[in-house]
PDB file of N, CA and C in Angstrom:
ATOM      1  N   UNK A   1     102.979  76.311  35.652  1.00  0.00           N
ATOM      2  CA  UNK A   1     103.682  76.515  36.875  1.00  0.00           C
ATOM      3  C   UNK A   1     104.804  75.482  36.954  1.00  0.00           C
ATOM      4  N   UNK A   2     106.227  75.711  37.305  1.00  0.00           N
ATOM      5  CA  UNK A   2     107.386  74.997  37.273  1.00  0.00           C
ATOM      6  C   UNK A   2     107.758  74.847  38.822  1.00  0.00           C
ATOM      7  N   UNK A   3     108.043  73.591  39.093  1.00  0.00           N
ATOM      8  CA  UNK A   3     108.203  73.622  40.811  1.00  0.00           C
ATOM      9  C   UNK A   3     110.053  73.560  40.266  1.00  0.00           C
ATOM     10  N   UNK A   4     110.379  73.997  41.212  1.00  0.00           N
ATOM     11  CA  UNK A   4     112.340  73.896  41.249  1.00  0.00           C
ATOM     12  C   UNK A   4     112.275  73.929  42.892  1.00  0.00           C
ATOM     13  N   UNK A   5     113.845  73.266  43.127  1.00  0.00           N
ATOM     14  CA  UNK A   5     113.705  72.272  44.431  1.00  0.00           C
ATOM     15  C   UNK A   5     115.161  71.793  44.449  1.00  0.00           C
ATOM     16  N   UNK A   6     115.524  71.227  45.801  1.00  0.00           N
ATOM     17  CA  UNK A   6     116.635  70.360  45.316  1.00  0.00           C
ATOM     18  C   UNK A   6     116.159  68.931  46.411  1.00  0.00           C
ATOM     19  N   UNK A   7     116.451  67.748  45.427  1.00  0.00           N
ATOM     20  CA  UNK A   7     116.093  66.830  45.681  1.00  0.00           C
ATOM     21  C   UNK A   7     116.825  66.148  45.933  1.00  0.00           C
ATOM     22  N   UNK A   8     117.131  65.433  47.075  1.00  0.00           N
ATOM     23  CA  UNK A   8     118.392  64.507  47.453  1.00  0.00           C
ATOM     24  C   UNK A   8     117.829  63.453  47.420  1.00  0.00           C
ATOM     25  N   UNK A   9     118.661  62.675  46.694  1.00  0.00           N
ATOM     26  CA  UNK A   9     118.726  61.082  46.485  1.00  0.00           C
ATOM     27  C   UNK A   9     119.323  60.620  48.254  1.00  0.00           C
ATOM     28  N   UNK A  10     119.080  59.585  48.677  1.00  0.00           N
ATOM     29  CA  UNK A  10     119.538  59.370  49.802  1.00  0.00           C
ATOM     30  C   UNK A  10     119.988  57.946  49.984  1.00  0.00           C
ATOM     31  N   UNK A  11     121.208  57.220  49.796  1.00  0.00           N
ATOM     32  CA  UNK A  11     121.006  55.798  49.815  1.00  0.00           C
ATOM     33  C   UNK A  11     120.744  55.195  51.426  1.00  0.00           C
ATOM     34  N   UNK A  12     120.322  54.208  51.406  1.00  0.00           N
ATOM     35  CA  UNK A  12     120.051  53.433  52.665  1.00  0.00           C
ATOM     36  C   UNK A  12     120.104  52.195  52.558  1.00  0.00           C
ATOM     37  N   UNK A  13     120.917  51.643  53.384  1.00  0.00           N
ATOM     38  CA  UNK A  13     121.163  50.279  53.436  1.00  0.00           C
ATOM     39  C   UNK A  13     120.425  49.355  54.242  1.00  0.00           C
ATOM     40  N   UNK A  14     119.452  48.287  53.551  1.00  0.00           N
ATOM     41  CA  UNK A  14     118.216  47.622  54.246  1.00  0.00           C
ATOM     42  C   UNK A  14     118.831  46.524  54.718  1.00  0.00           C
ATOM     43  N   UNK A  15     119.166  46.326  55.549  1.00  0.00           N
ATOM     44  CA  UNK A  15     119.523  44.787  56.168  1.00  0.00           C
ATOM     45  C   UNK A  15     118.548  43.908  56.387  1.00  0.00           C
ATOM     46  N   UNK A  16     118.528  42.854  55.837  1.00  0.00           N
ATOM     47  CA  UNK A  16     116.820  41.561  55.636  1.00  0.00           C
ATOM     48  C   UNK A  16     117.443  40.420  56.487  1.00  0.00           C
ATOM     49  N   UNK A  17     117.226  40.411  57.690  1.00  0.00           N
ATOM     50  CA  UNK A  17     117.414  38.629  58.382  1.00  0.00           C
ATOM     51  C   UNK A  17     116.666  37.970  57.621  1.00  0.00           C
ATOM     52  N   UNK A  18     117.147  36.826  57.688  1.00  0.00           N
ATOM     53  CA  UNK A  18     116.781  35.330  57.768  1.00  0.00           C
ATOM     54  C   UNK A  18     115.240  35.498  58.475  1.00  0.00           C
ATOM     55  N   UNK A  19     114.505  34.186  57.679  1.00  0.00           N
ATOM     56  CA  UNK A  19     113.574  34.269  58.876  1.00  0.00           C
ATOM     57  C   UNK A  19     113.935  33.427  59.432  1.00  0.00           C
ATOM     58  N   UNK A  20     113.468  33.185  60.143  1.00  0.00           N
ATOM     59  CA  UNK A  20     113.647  32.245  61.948  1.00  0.00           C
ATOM     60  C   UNK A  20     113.595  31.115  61.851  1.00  0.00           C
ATOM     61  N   UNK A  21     113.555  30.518  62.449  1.00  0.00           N
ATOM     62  CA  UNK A  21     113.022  29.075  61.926  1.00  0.00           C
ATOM     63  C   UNK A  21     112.619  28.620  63.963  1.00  0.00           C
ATOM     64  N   UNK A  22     111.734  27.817  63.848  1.00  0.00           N
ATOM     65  CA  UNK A  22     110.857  27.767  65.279  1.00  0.00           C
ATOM     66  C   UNK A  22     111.157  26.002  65.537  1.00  0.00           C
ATOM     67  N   UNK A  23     111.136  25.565  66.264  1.00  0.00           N
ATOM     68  CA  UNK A  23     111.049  24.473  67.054  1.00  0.00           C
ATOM     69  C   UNK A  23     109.808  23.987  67.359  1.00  0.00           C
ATOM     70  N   UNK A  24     108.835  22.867  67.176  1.00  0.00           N
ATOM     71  CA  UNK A  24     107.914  22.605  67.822  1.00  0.00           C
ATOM     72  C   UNK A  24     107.863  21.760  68.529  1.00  0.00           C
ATOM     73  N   UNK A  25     107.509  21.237  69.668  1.00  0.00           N
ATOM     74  CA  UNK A  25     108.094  20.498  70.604  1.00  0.00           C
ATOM     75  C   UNK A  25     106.793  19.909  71.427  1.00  0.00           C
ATOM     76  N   UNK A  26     106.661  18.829  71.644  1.00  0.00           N
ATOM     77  CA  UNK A  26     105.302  18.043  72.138  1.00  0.00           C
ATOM     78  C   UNK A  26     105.692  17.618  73.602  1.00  0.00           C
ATOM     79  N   UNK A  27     105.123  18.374  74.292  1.00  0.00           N
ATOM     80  CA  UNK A  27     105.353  17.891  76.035  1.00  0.00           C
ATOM     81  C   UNK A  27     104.658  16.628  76.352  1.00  0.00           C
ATOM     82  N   UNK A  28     105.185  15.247  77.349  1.00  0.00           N
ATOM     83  CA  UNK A  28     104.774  14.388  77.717  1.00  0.00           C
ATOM     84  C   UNK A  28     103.423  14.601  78.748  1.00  0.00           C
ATOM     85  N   UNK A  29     102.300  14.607  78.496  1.00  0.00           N
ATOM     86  CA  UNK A  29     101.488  13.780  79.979  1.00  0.00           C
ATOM     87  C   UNK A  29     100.805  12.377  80.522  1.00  0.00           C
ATOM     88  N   UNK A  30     100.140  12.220  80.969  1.00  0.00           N
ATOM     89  CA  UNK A  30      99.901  10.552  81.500  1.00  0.00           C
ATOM     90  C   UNK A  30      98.316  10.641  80.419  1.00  0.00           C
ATOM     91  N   UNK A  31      97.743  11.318  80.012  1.00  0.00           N
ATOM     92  CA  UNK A  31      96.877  11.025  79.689  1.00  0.00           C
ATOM     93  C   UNK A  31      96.718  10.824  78.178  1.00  0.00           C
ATOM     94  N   UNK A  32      97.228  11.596  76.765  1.00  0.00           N
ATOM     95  CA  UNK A  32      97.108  11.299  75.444  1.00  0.00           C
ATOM     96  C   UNK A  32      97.896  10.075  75.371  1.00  0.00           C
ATOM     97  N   UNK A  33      97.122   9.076  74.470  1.00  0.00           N
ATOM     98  CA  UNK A  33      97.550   7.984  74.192  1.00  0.00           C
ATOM     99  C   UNK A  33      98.954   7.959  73.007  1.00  0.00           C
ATOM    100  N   UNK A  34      99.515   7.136  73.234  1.00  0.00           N
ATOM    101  CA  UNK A  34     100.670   7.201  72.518  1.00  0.00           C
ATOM    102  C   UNK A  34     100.219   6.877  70.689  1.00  0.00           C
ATOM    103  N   UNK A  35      98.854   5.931  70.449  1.00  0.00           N
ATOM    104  CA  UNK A  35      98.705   6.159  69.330  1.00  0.00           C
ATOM    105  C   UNK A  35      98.404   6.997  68.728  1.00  0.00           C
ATOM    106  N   UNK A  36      97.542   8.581  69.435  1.00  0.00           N
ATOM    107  CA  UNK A  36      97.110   9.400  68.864  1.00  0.00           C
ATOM    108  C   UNK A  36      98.304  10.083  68.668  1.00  0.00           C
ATOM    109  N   UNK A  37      99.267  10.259  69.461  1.00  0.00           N
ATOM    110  CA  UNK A  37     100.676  11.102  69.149  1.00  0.00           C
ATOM    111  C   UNK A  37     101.055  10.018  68.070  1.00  0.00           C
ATOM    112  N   UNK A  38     101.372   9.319  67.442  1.00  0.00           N
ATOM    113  CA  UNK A  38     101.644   8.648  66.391  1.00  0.00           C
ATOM    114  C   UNK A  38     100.892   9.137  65.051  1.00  0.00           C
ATOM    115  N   UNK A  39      99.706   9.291  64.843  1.00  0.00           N
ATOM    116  CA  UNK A  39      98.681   9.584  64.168  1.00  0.00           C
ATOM    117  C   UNK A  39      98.952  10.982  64.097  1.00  0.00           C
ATOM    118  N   UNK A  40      99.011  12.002  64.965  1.00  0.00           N
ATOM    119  CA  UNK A  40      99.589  13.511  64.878  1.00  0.00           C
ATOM    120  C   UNK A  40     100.662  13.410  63.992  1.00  0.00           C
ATOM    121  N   UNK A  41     101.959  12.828  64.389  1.00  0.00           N
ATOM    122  CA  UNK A  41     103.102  12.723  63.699  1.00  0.00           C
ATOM    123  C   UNK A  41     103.108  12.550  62.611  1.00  0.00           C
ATOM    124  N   UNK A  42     102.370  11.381  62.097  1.00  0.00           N
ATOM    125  CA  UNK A  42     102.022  11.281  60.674  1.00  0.00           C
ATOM    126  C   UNK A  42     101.192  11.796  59.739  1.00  0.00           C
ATOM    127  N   UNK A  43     100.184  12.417  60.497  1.00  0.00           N
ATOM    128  CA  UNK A  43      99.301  13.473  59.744  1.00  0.00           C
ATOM    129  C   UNK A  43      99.480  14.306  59.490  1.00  0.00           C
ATOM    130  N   UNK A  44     100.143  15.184  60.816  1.00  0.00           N
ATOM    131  CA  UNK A  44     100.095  16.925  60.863  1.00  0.00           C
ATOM    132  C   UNK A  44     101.530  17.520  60.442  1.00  0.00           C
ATOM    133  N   UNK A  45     102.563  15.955  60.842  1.00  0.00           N
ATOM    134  CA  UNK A  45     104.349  16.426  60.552  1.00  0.00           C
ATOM    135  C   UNK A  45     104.700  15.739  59.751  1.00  0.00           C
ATOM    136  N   UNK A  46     103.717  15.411  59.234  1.00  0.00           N
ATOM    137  CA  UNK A  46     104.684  13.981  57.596  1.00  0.00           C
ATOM    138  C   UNK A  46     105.538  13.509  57.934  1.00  0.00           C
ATOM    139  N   UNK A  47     105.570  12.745  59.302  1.00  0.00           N
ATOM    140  CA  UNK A  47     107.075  11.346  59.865  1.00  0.00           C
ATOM    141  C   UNK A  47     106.125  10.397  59.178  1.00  0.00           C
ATOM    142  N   UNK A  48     107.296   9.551  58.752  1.00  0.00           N
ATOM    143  CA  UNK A  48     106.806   8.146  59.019  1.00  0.00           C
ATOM    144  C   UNK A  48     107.123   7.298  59.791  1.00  0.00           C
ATOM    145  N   UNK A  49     106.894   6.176  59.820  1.00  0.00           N
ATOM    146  CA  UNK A  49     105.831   5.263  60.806  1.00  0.00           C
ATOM    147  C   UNK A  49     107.578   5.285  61.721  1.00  0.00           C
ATOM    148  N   UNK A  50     108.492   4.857  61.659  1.00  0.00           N
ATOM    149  CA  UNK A  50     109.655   4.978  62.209  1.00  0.00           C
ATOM    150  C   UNK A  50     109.981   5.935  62.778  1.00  0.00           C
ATOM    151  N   UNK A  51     110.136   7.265  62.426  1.00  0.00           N
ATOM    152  CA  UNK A  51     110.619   8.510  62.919  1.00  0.00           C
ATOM    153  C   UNK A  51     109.310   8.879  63.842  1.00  0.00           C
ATOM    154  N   UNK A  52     108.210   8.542  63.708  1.00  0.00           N
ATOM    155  CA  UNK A  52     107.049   8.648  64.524  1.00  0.00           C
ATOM    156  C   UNK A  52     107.317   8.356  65.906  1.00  0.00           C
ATOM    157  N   UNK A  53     107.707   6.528  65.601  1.00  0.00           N
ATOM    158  CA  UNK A  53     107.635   5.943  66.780  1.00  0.00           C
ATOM    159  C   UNK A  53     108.374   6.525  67.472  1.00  0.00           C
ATOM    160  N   UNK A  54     109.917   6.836  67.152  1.00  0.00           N
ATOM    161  CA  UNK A  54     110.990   7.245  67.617  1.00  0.00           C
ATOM    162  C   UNK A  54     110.608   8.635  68.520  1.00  0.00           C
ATOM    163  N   UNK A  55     109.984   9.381  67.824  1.00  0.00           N
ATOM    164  CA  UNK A  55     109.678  10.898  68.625  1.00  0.00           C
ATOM    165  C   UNK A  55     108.859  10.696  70.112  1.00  0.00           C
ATOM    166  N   UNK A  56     107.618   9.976  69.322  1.00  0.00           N
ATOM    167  CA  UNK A  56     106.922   9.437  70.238  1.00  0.00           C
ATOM    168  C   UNK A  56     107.534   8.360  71.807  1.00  0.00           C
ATOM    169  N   UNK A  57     108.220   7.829  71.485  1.00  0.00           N
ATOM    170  CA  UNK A  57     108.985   7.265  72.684  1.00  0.00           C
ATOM    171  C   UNK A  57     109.696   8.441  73.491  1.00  0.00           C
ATOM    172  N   UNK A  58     110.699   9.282  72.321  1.00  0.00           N
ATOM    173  CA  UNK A  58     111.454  10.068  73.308  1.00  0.00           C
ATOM    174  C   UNK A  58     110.728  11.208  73.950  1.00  0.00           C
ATOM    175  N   UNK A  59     108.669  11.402  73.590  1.00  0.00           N
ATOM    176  CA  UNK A  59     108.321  12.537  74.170  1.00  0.00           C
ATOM    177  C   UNK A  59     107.864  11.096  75.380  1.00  0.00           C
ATOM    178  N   UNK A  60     107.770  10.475  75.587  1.00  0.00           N
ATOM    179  CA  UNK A  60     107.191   9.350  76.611  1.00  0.00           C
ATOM    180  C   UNK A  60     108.505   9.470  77.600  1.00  0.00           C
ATOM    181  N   UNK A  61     109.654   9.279  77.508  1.00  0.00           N
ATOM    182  CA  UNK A  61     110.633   8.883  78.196  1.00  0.00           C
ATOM    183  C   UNK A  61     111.552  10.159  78.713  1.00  0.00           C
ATOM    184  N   UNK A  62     111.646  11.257  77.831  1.00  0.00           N
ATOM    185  CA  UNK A  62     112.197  12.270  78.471  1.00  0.00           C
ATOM    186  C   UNK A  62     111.832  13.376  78.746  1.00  0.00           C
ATOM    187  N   UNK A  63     110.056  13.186  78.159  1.00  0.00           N
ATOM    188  CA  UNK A  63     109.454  14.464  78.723  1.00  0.00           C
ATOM    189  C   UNK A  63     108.611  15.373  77.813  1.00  0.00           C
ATOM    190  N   UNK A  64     109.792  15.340  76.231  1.00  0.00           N
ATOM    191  CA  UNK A  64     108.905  16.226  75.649  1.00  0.00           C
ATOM    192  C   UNK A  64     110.188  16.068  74.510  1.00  0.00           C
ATOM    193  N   UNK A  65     110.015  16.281  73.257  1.00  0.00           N
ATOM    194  CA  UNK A  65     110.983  16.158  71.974  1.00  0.00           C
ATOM    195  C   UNK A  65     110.807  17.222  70.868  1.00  0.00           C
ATOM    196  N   UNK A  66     111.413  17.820  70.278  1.00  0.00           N
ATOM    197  CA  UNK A  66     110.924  18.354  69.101  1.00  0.00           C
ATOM    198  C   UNK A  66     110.744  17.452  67.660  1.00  0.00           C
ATOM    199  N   UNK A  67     109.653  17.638  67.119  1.00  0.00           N
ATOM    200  CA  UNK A  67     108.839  16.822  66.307  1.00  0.00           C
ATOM    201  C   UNK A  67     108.952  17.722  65.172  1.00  0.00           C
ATOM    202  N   UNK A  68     109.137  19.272  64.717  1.00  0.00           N
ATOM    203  CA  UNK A  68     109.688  19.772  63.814  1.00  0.00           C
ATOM    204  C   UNK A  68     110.376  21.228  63.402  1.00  0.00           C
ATOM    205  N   UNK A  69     110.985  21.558  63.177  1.00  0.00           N
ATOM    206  CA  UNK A  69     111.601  22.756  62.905  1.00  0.00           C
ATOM    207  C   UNK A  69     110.682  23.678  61.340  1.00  0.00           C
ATOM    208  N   UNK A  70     110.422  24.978  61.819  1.00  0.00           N
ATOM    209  CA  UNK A  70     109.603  25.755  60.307  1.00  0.00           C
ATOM    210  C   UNK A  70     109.751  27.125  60.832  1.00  0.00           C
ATOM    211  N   UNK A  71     109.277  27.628  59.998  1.00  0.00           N
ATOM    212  CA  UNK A  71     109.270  29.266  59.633  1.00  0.00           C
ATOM    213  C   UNK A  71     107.905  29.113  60.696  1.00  0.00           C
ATOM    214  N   UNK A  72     107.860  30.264  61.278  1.00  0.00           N
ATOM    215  CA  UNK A  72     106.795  30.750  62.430  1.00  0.00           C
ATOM    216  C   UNK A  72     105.684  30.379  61.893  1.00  0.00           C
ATOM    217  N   UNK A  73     105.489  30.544  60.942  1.00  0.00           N
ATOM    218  CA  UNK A  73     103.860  30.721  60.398  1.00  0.00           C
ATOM    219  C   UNK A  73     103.590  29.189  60.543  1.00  0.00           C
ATOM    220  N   UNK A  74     104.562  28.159  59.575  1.00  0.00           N
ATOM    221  CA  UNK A  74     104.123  27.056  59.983  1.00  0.00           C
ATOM    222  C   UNK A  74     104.141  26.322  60.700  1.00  0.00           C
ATOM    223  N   UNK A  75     104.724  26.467  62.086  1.00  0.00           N
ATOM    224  CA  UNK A  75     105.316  25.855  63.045  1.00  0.00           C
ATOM    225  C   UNK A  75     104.363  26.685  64.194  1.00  0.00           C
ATOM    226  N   UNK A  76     103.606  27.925  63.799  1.00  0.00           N
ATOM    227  CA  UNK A  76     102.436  27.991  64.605  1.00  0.00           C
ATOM    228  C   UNK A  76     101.534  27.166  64.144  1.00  0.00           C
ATOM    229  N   UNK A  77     100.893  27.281  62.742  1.00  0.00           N
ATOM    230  CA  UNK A  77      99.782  26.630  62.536  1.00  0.00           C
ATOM    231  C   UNK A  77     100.098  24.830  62.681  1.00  0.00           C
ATOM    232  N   UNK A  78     100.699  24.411  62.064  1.00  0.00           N
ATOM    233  CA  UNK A  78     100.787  22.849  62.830  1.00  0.00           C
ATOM    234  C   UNK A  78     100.297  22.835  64.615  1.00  0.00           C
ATOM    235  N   UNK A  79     100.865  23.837  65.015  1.00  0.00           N
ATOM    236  CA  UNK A  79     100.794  24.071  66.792  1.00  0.00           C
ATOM    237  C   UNK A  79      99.543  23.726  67.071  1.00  0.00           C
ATOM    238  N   UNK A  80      98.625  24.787  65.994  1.00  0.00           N
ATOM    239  CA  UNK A  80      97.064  25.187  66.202  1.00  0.00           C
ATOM    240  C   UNK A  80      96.693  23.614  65.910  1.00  0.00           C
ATOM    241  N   UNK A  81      96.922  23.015  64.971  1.00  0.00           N
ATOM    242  CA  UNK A  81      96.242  21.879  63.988  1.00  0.00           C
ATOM    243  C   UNK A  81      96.154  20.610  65.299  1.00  0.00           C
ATOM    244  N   UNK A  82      97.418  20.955  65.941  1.00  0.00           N
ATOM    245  CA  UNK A  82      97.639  19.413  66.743  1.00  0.00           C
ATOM    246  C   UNK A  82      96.670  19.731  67.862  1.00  0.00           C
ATOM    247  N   UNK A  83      96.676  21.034  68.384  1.00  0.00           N
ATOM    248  CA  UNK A  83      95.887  21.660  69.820  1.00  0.00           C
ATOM    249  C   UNK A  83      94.240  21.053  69.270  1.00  0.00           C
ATOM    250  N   UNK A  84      93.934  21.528  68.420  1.00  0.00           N
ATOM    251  CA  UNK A  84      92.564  21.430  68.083  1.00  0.00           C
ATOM    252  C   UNK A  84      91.918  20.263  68.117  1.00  0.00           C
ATOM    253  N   UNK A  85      93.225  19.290  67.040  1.00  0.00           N
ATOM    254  CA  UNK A  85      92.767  17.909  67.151  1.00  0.00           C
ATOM    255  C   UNK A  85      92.437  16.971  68.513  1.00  0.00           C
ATOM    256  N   UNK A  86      93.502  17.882  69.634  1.00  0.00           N
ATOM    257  CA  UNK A  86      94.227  16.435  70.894  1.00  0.00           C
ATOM    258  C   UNK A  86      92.506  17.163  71.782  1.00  0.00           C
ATOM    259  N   UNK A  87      92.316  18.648  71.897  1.00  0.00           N
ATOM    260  CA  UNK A  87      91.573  19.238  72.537  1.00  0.00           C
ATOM    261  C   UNK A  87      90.094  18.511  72.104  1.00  0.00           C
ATOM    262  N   UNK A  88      89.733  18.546  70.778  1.00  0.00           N
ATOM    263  CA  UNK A  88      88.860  17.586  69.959  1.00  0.00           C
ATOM    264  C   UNK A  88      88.332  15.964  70.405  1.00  0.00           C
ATOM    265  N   UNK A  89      89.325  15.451  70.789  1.00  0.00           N
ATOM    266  CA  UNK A  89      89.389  14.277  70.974  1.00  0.00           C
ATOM    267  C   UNK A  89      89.803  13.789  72.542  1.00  0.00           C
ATOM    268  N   UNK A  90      89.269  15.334  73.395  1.00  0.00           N
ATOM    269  CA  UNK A  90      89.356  15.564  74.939  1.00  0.00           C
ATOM    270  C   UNK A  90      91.099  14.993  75.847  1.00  0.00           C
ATOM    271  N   UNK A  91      92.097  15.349  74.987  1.00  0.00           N
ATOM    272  CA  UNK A  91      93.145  15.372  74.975  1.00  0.00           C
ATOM    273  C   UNK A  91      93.702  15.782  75.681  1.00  0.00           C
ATOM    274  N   UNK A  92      94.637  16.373  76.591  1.00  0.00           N
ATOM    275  CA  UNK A  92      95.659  17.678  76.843  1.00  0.00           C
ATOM    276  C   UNK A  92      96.877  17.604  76.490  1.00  0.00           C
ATOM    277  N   UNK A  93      97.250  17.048  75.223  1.00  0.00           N
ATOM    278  CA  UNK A  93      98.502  17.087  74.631  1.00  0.00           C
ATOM    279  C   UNK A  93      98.750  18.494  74.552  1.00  0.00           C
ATOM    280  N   UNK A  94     100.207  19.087  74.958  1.00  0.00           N
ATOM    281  CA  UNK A  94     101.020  20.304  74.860  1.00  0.00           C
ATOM    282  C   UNK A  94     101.796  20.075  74.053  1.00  0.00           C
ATOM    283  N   UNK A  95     101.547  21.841  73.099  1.00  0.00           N
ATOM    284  CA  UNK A  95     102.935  22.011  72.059  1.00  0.00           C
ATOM    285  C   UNK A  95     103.355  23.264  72.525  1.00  0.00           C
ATOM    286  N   UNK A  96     104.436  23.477  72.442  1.00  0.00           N
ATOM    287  CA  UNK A  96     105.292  24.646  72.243  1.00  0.00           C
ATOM    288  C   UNK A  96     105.765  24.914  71.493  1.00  0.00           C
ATOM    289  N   UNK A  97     105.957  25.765  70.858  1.00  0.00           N
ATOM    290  CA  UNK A  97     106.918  26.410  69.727  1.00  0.00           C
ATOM    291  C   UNK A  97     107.610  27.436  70.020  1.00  0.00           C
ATOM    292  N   UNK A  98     108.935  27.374  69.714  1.00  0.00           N
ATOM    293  CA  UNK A  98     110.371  28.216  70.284  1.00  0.00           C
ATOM    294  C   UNK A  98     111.163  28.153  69.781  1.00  0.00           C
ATOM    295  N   UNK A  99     111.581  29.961  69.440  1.00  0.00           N
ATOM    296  CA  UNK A  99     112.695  30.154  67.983  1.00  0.00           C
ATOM    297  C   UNK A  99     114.046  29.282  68.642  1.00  0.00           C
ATOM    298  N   UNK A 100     114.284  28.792  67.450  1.00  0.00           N
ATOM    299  CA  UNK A 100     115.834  27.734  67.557  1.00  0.00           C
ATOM    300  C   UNK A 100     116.904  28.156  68.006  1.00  0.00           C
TER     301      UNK A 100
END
């Protein structure tokens, strides 16, 4: 059996964004200690001890700073990593993450 047909080729043009890139951003409150936000910084965002302090002051003094820029996936899961830890350690440190 012979199938016959007419088959159109069809081109289509795929347009691929960029992925995103996200903001993560650590809100100030009166209660997480400033060393454990130090210890976050250096654990969960690979600052060192300088760029730490530095974040850490400006989430103390103006409220809240972004601590790192990533592709969603990782700039959620750091999100998760820091929540778990500050929540862990009876914390209420806030992160947000928000495309750039």
């Amino acid at each position: 059996m012979t199938q016959t047909g007419n088959d159109t080729l069809e081109k289509v043009d795929v347009i691929l964004d960029e992925p995103g890139h996200y903001k993560v951003i650590f809100l100030n409150d009166d209660v997480t200690p400033m060393d454990f936000v130090l210890e976050i910084l250096q654990r969960i965002f690979k600052h060192d001890v300088q760029t730490s302090q530095k974040l850490m002051v400006t989430v103390h003094t103006d409220g809240s700073a972004v601590v790192g820029v990533y592709s969603f996936e990782v700039a959620e899961q750091k999100g998760v990593e820091t929540t778990i830890l500050a929540r862990g350690n009876n914390f209420p440190l806030i992160v947000k993450i928000e495309k750039e």
